[in-house]
C-alpha atoms as a PDB file:
ATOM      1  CA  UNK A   1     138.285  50.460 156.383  1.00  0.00           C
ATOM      2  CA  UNK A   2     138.657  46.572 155.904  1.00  0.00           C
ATOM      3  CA  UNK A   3     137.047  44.874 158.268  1.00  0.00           C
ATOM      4  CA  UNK A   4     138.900  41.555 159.912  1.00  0.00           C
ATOM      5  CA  UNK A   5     135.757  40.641 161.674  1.00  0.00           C
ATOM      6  CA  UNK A   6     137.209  37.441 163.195  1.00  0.00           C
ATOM      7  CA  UNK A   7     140.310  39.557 164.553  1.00  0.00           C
ATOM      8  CA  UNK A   8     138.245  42.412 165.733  1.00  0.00           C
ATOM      9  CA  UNK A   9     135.922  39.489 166.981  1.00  0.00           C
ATOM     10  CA  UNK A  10     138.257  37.890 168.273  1.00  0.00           C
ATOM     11  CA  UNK A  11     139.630  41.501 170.229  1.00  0.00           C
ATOM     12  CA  UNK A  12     136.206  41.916 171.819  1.00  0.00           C
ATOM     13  CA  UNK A  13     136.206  38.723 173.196  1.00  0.00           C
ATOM     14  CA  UNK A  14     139.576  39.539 174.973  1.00  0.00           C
ATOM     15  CA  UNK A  15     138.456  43.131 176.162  1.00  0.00           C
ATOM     16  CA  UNK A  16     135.291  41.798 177.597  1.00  0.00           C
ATOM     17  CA  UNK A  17     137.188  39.030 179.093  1.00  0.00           C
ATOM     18  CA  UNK A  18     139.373  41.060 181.005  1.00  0.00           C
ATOM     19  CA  UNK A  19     136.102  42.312 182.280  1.00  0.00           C
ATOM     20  CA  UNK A  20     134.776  39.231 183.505  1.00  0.00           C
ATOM     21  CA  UNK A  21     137.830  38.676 185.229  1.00  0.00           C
ATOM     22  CA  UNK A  22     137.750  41.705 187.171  1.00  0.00           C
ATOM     23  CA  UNK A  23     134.474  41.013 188.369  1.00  0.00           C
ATOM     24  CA  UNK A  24     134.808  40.607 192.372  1.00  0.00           C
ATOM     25  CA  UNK A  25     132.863  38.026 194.018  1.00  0.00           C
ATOM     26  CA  UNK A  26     130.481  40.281 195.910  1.00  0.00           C
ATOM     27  CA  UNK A  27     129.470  42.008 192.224  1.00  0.00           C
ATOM     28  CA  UNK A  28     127.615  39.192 190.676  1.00  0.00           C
ATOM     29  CA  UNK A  29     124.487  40.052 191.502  1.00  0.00           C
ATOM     30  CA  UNK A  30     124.476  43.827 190.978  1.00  0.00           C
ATOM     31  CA  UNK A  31     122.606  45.460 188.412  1.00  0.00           C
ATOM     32  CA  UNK A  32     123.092  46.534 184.995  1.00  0.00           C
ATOM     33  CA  UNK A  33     121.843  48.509 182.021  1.00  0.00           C
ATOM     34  CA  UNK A  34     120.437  45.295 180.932  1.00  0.00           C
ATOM     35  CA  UNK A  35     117.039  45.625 182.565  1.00  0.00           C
ATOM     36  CA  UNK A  36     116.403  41.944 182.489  1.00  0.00           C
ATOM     37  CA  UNK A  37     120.031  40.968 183.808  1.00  0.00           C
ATOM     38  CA  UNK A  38     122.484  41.421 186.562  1.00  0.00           C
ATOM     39  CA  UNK A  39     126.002  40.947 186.519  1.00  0.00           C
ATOM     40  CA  UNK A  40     125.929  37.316 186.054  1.00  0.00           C
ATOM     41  CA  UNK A  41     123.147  36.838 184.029  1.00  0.00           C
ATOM     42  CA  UNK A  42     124.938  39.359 181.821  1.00  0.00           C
ATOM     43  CA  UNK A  43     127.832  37.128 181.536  1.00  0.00           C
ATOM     44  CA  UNK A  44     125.831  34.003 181.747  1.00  0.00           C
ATOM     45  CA  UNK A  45     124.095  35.697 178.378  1.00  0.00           C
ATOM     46  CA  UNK A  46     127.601  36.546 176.739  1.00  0.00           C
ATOM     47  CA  UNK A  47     128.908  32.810 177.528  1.00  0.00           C
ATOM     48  CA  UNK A  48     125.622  31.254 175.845  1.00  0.00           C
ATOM     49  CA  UNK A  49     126.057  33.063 173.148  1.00  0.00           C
ATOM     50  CA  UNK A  50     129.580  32.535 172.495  1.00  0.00           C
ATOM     51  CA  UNK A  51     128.380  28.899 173.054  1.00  0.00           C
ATOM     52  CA  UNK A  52     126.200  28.812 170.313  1.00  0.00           C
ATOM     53  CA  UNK A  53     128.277  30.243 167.507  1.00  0.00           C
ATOM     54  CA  UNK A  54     130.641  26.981 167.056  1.00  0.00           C
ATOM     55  CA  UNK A  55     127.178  24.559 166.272  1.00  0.00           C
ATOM     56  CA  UNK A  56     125.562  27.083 164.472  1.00  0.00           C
ATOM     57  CA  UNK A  57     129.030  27.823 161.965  1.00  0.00           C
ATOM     58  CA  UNK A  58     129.674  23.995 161.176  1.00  0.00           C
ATOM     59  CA  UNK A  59     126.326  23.755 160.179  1.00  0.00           C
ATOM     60  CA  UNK A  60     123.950  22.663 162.866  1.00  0.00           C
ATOM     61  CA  UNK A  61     120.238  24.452 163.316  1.00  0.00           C
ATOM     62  CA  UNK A  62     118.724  26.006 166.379  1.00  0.00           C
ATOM     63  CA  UNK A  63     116.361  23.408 166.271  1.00  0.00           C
ATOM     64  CA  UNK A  64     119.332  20.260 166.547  1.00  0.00           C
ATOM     65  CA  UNK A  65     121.187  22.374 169.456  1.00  0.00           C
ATOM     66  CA  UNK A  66     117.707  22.389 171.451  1.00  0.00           C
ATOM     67  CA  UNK A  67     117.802  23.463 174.908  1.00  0.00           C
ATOM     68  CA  UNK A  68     121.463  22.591 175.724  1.00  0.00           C
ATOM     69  CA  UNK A  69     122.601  25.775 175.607  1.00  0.00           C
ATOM     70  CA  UNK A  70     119.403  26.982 178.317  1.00  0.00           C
ATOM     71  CA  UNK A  71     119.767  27.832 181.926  1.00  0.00           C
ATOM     72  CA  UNK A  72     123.184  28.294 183.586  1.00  0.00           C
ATOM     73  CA  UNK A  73     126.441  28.011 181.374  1.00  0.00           C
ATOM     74  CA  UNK A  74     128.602  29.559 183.931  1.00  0.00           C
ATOM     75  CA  UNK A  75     129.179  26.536 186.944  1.00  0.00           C
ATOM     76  CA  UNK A  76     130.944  27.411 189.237  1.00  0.00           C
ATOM     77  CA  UNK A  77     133.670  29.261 187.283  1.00  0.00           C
ATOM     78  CA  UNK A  78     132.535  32.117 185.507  1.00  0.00           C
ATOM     79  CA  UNK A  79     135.715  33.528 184.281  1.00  0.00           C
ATOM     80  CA  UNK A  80     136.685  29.953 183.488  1.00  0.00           C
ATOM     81  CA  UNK A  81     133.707  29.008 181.637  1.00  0.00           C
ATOM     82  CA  UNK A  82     134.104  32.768 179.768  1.00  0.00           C
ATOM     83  CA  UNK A  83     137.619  31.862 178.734  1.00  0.00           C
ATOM     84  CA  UNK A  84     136.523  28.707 177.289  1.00  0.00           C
ATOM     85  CA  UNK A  85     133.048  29.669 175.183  1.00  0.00           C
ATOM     86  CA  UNK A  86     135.617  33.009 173.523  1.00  0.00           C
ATOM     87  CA  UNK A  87     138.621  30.172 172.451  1.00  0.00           C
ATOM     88  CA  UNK A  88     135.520  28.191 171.026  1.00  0.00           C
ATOM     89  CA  UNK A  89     133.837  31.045 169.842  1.00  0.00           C
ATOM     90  CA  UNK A  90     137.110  32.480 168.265  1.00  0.00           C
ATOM     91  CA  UNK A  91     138.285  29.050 166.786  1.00  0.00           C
ATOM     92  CA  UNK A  92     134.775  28.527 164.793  1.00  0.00           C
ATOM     93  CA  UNK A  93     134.812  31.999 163.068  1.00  0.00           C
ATOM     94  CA  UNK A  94     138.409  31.283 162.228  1.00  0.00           C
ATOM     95  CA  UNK A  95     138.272  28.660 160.132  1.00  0.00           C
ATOM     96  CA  UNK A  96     139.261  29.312 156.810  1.00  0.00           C
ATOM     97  CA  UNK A  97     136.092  30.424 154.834  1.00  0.00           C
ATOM     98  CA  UNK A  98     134.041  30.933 157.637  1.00  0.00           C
ATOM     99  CA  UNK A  99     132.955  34.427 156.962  1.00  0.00           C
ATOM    100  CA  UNK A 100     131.787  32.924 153.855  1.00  0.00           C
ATOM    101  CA  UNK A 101     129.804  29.952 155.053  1.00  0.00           C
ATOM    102  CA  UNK A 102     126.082  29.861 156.246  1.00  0.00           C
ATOM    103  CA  UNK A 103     125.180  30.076 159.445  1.00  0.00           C
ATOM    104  CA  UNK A 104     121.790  28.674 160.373  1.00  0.00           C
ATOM    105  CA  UNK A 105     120.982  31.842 163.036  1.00  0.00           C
ATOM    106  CA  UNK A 106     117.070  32.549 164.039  1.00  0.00           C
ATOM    107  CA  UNK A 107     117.215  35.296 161.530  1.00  0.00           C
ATOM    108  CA  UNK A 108     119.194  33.382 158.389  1.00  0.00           C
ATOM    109  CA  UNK A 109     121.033  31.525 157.072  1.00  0.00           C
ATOM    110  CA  UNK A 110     123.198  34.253 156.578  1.00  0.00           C
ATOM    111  CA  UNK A 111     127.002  34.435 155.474  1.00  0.00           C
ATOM    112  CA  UNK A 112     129.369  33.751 158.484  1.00  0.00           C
ATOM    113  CA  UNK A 113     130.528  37.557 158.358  1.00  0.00           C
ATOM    114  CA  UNK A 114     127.218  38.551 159.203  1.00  0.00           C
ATOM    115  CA  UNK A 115     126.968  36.224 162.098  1.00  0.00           C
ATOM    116  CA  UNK A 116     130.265  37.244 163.288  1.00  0.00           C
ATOM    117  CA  UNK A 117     129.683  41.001 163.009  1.00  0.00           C
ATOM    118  CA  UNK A 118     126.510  40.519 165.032  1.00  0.00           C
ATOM    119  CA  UNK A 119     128.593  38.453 167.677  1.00  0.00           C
ATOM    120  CA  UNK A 120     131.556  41.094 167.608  1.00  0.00           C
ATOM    121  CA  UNK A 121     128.804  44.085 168.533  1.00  0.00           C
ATOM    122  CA  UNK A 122     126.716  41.824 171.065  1.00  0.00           C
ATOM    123  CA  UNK A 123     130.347  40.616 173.081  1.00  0.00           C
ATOM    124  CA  UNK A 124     131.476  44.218 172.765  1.00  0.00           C
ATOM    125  CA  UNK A 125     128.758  46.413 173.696  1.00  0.00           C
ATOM    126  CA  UNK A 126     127.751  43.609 176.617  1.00  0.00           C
ATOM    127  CA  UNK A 127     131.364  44.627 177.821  1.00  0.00           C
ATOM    128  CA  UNK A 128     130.774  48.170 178.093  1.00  0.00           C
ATOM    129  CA  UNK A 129     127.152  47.011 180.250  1.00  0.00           C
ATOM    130  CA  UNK A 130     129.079  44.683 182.349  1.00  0.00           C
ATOM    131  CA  UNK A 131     131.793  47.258 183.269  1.00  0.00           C
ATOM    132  CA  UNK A 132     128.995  49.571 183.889  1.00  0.00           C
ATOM    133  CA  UNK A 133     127.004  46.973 186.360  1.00  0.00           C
ATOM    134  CA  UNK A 134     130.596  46.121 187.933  1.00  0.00           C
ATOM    135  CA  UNK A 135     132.095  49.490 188.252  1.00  0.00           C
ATOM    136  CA  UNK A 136     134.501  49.193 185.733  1.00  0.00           C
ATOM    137  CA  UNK A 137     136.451  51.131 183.244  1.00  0.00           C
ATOM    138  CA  UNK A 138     133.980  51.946 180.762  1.00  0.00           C
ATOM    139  CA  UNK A 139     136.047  52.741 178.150  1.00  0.00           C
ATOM    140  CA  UNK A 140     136.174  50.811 175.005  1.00  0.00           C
ATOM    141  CA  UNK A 141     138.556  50.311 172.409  1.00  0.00           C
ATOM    142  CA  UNK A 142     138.457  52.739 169.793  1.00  0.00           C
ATOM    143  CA  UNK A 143     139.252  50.681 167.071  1.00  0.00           C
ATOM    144  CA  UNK A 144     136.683  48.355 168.253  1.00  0.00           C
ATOM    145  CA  UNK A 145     133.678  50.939 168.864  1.00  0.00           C
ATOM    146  CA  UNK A 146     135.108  51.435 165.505  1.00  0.00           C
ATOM    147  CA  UNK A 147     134.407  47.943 163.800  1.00  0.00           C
ATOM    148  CA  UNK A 148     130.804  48.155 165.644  1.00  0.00           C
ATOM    149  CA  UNK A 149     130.147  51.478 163.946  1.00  0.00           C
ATOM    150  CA  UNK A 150     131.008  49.813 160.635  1.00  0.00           C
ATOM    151  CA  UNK A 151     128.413  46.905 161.539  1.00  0.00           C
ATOM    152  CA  UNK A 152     126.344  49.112 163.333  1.00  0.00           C
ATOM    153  CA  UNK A 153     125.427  51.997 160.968  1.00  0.00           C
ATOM    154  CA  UNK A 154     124.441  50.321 157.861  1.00  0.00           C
ATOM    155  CA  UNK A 155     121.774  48.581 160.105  1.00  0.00           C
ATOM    156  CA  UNK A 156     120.628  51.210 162.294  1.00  0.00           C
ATOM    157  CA  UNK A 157     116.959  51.249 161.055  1.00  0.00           C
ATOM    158  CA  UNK A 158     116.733  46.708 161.194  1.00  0.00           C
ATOM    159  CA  UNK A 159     118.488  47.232 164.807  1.00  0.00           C
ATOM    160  CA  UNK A 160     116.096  49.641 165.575  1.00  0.00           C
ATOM    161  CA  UNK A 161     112.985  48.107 164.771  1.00  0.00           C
ATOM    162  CA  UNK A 162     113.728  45.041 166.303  1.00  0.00           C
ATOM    163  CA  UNK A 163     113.287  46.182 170.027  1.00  0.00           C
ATOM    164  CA  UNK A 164     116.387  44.296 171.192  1.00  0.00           C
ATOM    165  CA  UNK A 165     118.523  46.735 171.893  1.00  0.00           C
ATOM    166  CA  UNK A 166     115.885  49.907 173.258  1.00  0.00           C
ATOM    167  CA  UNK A 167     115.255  52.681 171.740  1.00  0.00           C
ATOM    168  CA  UNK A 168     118.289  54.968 170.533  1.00  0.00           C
ATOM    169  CA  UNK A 169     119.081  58.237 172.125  1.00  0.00           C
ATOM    170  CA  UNK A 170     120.002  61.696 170.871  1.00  0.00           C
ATOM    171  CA  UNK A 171     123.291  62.322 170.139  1.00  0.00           C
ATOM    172  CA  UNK A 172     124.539  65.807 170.424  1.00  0.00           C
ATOM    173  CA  UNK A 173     127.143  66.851 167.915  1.00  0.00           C
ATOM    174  CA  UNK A 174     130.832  66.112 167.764  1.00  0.00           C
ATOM    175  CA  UNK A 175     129.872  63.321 170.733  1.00  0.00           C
ATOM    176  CA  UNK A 176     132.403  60.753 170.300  1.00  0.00           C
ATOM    177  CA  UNK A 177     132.309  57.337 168.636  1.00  0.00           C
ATOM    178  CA  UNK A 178     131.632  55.285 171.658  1.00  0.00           C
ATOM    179  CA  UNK A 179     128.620  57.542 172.716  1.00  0.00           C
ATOM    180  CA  UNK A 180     127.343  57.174 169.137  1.00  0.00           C
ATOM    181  CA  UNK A 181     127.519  53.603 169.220  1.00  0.00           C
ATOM    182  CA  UNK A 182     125.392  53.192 172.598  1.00  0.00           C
ATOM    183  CA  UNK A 183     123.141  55.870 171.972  1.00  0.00           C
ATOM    184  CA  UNK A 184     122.334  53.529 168.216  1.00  0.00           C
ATOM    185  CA  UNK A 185     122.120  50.200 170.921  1.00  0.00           C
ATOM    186  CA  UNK A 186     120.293  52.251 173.362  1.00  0.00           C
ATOM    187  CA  UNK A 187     122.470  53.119 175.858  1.00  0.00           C
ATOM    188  CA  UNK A 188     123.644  56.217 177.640  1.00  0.00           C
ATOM    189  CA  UNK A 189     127.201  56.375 176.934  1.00  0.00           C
END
């Protein structure tokens, strides 16, 4: 398969949007496989890092974006400020040539398309925690679990050995795509 990252970015951002929208006021403070986070701070961790892909693809360093990015980047309207980081998010890694470009990440520079598979697993498999911590449909898009796997895989052992995303589970056999994607991220799927 040919992967359009930005479109398949770009898809993830949607899904877990329609997440965030569903999110009822009394369920932004409930837990979620994140052990660190609850519902909000989930999001709150989504919408930064949406944030940060925009300064970091025209050229910018961690160091020159600083702290603005820290703390609270919901306000008062999370869905709202949700919306707004994925059209910024979306518009940066579709710029002509931006899978080609550097982008000065904590672990690069590294080609755009690296950046933006990275992004399209993190907004993705975030979803699937925040639908979890929500109550939610848990069920993700196949073609998307898809377009993770094909990020996912080649990097299992780098993932792994980072400690970012816990330790990966057994998979039985035949378990579907979506169950082998958590299990590499750490999750119970």
């Amino acid at each position: 398969m040919t992967l359009d990252l930005p479109r398949a970015h770009r898809d993830a951002l949607a899904e877990t949007g329609r997440l965030v929208a569903a999110v009822g006021d009394d369920q932004w403070h409930l837990p979620t496989p994140c052990e660190d986070w609850d519902v909000g701070e989930l999001v709150n961790h989504v919408v930064g890092g949406n944030l940060w892909v925009a300064p970091l693809m025209t050229g910018s360093t961690i160091e020159e974006v600083g702290d603005r990015l820290d703390g609270d980047v919901l306000g008062d309207d999370p869905v709202d400020a949700y919306r707004r980081s994925a059209d910024e998010a979306d518009a940066a890694f579709s710029v002509e040539g931006a899978m080609d470009a550097p982008a000065n990440v904590s672990y690069g520079p590294v080609p755009g398309r690296v950046y933006a598979g990275h992004r399209l697993v993190d907004v993705l498999v975030h979803g699937w925690d925040l639908a979890v911590g929500a109550g939610l449909d848990t069920r993700l898009r196949p073609d998307l679990v898809d377009a993770c796997l094909e990020v996912v895989v080649p990097e299992a052992d780098v993932l792994a050995a980072s400690g970012a995303f816990g330790e990966d589970h057994d998979v039985p056999e035949g378990a579907s795509p979506q169950t082998r994607l958590l299990a590499l991220l750490g999750r119970h799927g």
